[in-house]
C-alpha atoms as a PDB file:
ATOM      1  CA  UNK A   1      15.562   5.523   3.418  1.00  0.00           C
ATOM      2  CA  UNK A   2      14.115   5.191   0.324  1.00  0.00           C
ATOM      3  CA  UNK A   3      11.371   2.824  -1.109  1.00  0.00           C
ATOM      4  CA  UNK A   4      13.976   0.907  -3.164  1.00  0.00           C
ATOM      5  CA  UNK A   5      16.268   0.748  -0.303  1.00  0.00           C
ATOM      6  CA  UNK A   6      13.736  -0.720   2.071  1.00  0.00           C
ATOM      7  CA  UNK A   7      12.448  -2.962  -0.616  1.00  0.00           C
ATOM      8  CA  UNK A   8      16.584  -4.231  -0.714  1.00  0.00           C
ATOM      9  CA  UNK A   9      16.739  -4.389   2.257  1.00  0.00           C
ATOM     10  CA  UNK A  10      13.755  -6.506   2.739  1.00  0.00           C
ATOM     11  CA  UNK A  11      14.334  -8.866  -0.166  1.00  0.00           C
ATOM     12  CA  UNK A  12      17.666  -9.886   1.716  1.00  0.00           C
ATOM     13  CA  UNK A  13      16.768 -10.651   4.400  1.00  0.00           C
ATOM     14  CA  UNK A  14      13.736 -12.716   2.945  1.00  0.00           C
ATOM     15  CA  UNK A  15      16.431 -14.881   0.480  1.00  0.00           C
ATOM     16  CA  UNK A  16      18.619 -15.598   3.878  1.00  0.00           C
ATOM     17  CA  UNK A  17      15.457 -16.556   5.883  1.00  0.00           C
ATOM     18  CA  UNK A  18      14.642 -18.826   2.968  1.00  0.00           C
ATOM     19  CA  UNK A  19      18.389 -20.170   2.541  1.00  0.00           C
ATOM     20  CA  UNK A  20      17.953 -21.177   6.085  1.00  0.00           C
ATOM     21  CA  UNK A  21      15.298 -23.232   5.742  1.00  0.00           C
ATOM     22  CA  UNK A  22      16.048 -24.390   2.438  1.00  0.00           C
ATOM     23  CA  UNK A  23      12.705 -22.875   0.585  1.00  0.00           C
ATOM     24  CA  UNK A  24      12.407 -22.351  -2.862  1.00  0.00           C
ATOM     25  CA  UNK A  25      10.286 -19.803  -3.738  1.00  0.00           C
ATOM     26  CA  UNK A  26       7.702 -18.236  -7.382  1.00  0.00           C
ATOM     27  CA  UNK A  27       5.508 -15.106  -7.421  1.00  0.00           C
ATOM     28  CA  UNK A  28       2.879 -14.951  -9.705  1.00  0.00           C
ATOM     29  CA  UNK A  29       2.512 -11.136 -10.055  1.00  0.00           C
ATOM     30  CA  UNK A  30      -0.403  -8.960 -11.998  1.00  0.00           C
ATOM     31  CA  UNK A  31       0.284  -5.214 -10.794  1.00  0.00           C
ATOM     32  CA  UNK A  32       3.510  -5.586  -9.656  1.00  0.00           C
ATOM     33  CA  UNK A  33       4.723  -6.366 -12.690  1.00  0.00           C
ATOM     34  CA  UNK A  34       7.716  -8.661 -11.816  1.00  0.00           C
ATOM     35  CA  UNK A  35       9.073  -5.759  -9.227  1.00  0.00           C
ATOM     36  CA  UNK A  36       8.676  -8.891  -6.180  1.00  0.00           C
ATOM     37  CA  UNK A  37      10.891 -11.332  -8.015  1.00  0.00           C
ATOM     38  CA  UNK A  38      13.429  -8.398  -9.199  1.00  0.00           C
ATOM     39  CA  UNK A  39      13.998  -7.367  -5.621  1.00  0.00           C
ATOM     40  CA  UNK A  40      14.620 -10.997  -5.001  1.00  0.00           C
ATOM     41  CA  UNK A  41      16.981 -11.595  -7.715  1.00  0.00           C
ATOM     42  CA  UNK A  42      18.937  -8.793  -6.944  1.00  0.00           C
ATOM     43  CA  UNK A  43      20.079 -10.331  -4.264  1.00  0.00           C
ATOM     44  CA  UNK A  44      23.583 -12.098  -4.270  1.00  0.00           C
ATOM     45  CA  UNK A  45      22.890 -16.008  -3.964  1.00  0.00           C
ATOM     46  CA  UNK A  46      19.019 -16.089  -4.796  1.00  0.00           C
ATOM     47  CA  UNK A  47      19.542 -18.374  -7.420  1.00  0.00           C
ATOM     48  CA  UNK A  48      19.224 -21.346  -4.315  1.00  0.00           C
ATOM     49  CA  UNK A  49      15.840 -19.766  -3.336  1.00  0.00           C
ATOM     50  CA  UNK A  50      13.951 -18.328  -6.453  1.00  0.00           C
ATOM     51  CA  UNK A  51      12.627 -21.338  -8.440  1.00  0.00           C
ATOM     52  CA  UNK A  52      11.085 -18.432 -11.364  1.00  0.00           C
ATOM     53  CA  UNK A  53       8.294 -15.551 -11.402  1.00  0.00           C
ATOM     54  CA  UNK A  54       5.145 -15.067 -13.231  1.00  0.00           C
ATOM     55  CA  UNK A  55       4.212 -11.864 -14.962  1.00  0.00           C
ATOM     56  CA  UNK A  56       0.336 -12.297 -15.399  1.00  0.00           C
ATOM     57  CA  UNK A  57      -0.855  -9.038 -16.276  1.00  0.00           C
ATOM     58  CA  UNK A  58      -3.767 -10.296 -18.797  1.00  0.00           C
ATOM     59  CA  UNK A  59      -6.591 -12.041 -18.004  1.00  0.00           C
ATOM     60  CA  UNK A  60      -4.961 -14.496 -20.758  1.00  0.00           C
ATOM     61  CA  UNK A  61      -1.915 -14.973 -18.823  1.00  0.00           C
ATOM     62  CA  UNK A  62      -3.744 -15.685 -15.786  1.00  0.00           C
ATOM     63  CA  UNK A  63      -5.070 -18.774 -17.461  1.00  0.00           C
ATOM     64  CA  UNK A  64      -2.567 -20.254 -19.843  1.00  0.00           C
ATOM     65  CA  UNK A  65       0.620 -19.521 -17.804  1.00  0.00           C
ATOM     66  CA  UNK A  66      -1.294 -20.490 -14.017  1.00  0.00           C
ATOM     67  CA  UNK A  67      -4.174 -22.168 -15.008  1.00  0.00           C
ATOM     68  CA  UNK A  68      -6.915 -19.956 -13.244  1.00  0.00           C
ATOM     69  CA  UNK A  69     -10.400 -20.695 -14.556  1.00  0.00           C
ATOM     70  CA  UNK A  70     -11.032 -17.670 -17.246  1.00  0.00           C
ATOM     71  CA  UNK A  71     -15.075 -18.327 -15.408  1.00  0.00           C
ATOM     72  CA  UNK A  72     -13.364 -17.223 -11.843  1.00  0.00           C
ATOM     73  CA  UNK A  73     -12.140 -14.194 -13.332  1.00  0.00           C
ATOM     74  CA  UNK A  74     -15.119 -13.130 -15.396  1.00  0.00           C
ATOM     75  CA  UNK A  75     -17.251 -14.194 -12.198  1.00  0.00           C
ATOM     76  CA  UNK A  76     -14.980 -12.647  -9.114  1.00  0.00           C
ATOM     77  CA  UNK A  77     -13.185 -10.011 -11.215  1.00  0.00           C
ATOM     78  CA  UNK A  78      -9.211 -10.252 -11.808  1.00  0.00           C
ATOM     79  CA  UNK A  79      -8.844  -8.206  -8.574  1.00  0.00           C
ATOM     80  CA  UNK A  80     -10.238 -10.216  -6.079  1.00  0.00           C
ATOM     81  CA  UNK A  81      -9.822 -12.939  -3.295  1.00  0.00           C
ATOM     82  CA  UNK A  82     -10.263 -16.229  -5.303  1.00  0.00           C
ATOM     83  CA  UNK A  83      -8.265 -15.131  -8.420  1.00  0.00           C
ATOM     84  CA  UNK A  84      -5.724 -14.046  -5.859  1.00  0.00           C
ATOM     85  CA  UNK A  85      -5.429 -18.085  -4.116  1.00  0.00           C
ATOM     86  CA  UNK A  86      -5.991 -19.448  -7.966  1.00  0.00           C
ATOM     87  CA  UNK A  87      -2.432 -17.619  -9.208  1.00  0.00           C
ATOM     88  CA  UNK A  88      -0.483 -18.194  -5.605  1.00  0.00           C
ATOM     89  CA  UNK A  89      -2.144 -22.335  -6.142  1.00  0.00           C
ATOM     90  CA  UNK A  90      -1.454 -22.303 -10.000  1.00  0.00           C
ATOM     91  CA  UNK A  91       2.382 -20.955  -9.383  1.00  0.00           C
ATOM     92  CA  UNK A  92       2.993 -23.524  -6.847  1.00  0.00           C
ATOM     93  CA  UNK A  93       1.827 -25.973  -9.471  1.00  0.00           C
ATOM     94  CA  UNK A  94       3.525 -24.756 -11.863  1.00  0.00           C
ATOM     95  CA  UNK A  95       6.877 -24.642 -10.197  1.00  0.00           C
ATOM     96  CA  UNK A  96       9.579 -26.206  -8.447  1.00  0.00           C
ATOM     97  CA  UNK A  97       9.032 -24.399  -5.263  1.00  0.00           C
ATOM     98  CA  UNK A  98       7.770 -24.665  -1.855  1.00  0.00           C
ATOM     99  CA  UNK A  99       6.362 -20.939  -1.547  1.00  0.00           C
ATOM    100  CA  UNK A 100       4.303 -19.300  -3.847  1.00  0.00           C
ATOM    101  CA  UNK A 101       3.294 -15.538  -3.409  1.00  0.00           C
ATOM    102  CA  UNK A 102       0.666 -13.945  -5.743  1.00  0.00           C
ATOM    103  CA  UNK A 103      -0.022 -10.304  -6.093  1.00  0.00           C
ATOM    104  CA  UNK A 104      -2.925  -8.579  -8.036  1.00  0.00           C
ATOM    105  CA  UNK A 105      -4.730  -5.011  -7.819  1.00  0.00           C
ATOM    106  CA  UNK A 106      -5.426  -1.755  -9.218  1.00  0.00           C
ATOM    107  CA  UNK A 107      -2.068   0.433  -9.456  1.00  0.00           C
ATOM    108  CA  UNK A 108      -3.749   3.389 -10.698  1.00  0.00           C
ATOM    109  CA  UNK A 109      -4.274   6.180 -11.758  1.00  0.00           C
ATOM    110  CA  UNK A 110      -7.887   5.093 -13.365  1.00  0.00           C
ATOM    111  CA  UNK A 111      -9.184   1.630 -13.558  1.00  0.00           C
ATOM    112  CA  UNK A 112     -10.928   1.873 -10.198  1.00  0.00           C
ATOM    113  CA  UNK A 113     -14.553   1.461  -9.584  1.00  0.00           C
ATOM    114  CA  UNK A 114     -16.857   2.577  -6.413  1.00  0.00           C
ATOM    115  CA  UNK A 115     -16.605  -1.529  -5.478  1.00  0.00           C
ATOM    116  CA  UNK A 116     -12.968  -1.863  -6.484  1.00  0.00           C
ATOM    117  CA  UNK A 117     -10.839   1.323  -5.951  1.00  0.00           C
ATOM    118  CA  UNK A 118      -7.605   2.463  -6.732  1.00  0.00           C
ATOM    119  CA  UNK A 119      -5.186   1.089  -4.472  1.00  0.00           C
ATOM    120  CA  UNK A 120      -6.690  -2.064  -3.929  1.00  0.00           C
ATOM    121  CA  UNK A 121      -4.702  -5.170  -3.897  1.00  0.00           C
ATOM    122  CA  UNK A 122      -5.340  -8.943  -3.082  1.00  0.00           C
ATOM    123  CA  UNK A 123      -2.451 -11.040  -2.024  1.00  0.00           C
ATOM    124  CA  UNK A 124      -2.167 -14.916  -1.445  1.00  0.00           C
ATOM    125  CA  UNK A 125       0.636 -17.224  -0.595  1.00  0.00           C
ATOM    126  CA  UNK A 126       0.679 -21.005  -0.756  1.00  0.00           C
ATOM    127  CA  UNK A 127       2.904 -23.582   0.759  1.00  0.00           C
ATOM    128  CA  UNK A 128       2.700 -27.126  -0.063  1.00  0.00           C
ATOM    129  CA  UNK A 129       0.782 -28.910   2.545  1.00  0.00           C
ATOM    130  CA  UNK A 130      -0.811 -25.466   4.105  1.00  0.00           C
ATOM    131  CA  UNK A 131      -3.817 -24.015   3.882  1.00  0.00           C
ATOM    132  CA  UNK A 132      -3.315 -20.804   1.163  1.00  0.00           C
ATOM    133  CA  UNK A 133      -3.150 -17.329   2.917  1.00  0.00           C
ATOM    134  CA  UNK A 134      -4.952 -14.416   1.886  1.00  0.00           C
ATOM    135  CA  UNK A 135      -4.718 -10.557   2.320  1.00  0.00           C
ATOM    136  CA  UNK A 136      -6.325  -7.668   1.071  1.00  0.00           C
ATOM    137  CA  UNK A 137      -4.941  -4.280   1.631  1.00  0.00           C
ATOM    138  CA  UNK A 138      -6.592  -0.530   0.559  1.00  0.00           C
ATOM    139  CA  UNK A 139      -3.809   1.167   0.216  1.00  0.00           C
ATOM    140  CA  UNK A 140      -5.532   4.401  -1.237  1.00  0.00           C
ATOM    141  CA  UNK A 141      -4.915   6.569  -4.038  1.00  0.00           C
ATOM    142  CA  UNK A 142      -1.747   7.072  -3.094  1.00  0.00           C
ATOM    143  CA  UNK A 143       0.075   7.259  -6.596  1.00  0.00           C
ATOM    144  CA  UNK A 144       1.052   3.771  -8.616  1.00  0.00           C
ATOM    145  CA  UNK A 145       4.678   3.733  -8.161  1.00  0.00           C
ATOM    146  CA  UNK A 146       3.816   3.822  -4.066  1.00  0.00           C
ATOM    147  CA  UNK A 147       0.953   1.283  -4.377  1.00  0.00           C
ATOM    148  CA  UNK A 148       3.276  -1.071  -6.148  1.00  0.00           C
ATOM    149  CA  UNK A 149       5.849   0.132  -3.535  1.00  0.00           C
ATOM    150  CA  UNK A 150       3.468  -0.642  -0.987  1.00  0.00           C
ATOM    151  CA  UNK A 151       2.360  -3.871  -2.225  1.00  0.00           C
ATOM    152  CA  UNK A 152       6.106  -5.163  -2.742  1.00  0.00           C
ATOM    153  CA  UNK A 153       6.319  -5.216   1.135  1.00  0.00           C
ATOM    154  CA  UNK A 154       3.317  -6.431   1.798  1.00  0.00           C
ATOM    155  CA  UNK A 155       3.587  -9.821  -0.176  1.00  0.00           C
ATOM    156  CA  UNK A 156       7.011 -10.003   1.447  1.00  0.00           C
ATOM    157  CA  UNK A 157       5.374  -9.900   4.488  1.00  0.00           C
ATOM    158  CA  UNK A 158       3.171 -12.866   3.352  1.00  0.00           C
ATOM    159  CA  UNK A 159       5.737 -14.702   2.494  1.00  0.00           C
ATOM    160  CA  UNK A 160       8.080 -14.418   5.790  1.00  0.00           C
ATOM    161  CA  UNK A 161       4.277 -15.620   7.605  1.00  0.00           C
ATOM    162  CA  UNK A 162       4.392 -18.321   5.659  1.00  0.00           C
ATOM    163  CA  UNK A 163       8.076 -19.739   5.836  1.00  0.00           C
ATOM    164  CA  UNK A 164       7.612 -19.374   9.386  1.00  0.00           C
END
């Protein structure tokens, strides 16, 4: 199977999990670059699950389109734990949904530091009326098309915790 066939695969059964229990879900993605809310889209009947998606790549975009503090990210660093909750909080705000999933790292091939490497990725997902989930995975220097691979699965994982 490939990557694009798992992350299909995946994505459907996510949607008919969330059709079930009538959840509407955003991402608010940095790295990913929209890739988690394509592979949900592309799924027939999403439209009743997928409220929209975020595309915060910038620092800038971070703040105007989710509202995280421009202070947390010069203090924490846009890869990192608390910018991580602040995009999966500010999409949930910022939406109609009930889910939010939020997704940012370093994809590679430079950008990484001794502290902050390549393949490093934070992850949070929000629900109304939980507490907001967070992950961090180092996935290596394993090439940015497979961290971005990687990462896909992993925030769908998140998300399928927290519709549980």
């Amino acid at each position: 199977m490939t990557d694009l066939t798992i992350i299909n695969g995946r994505a459907e059964t996510l949607i008919q999990h969330c059709l079930a229990l009538r959840l509407k879900v955003v991402t608010a993605e940095s790295c990913t670059g929209g890739i988690v809310a394509g592979a949900l889209t592309g799924v027939p009947g999403s439209s009743a699950v997928v409220d929209r998606g975020f595309v915060t790549y910038s620092n800038e975009a971070k703040a105007d389109m989710l509202g995280v503090d421009p202070k947390l990210i010069a203090r924490d660093g846009a890869v990192s734990e608390s910018v991580a909750r602040a995009m999966a909080e500010g999409a949930l705000a910022h939406s109609l949904a009930d889910i939010a999933v939020s997704i940012t790292g370093i994809a590679g091939p430079g950008g990484g530091s001794d502290l902050k490497p390549v393949g490093l990725v934070h992850f949070a997902c929000a629900k109304k009326g939980s507490p907001t989930l967070h992950r961090e995975r180092r996935f290596g220097d394993i090439g940015r098309e497979n961290i971005r691979a990687s990462a896909v699965l992993q925030a769908f994982d998140l998300m399928e915790e927290m519709a549980r």
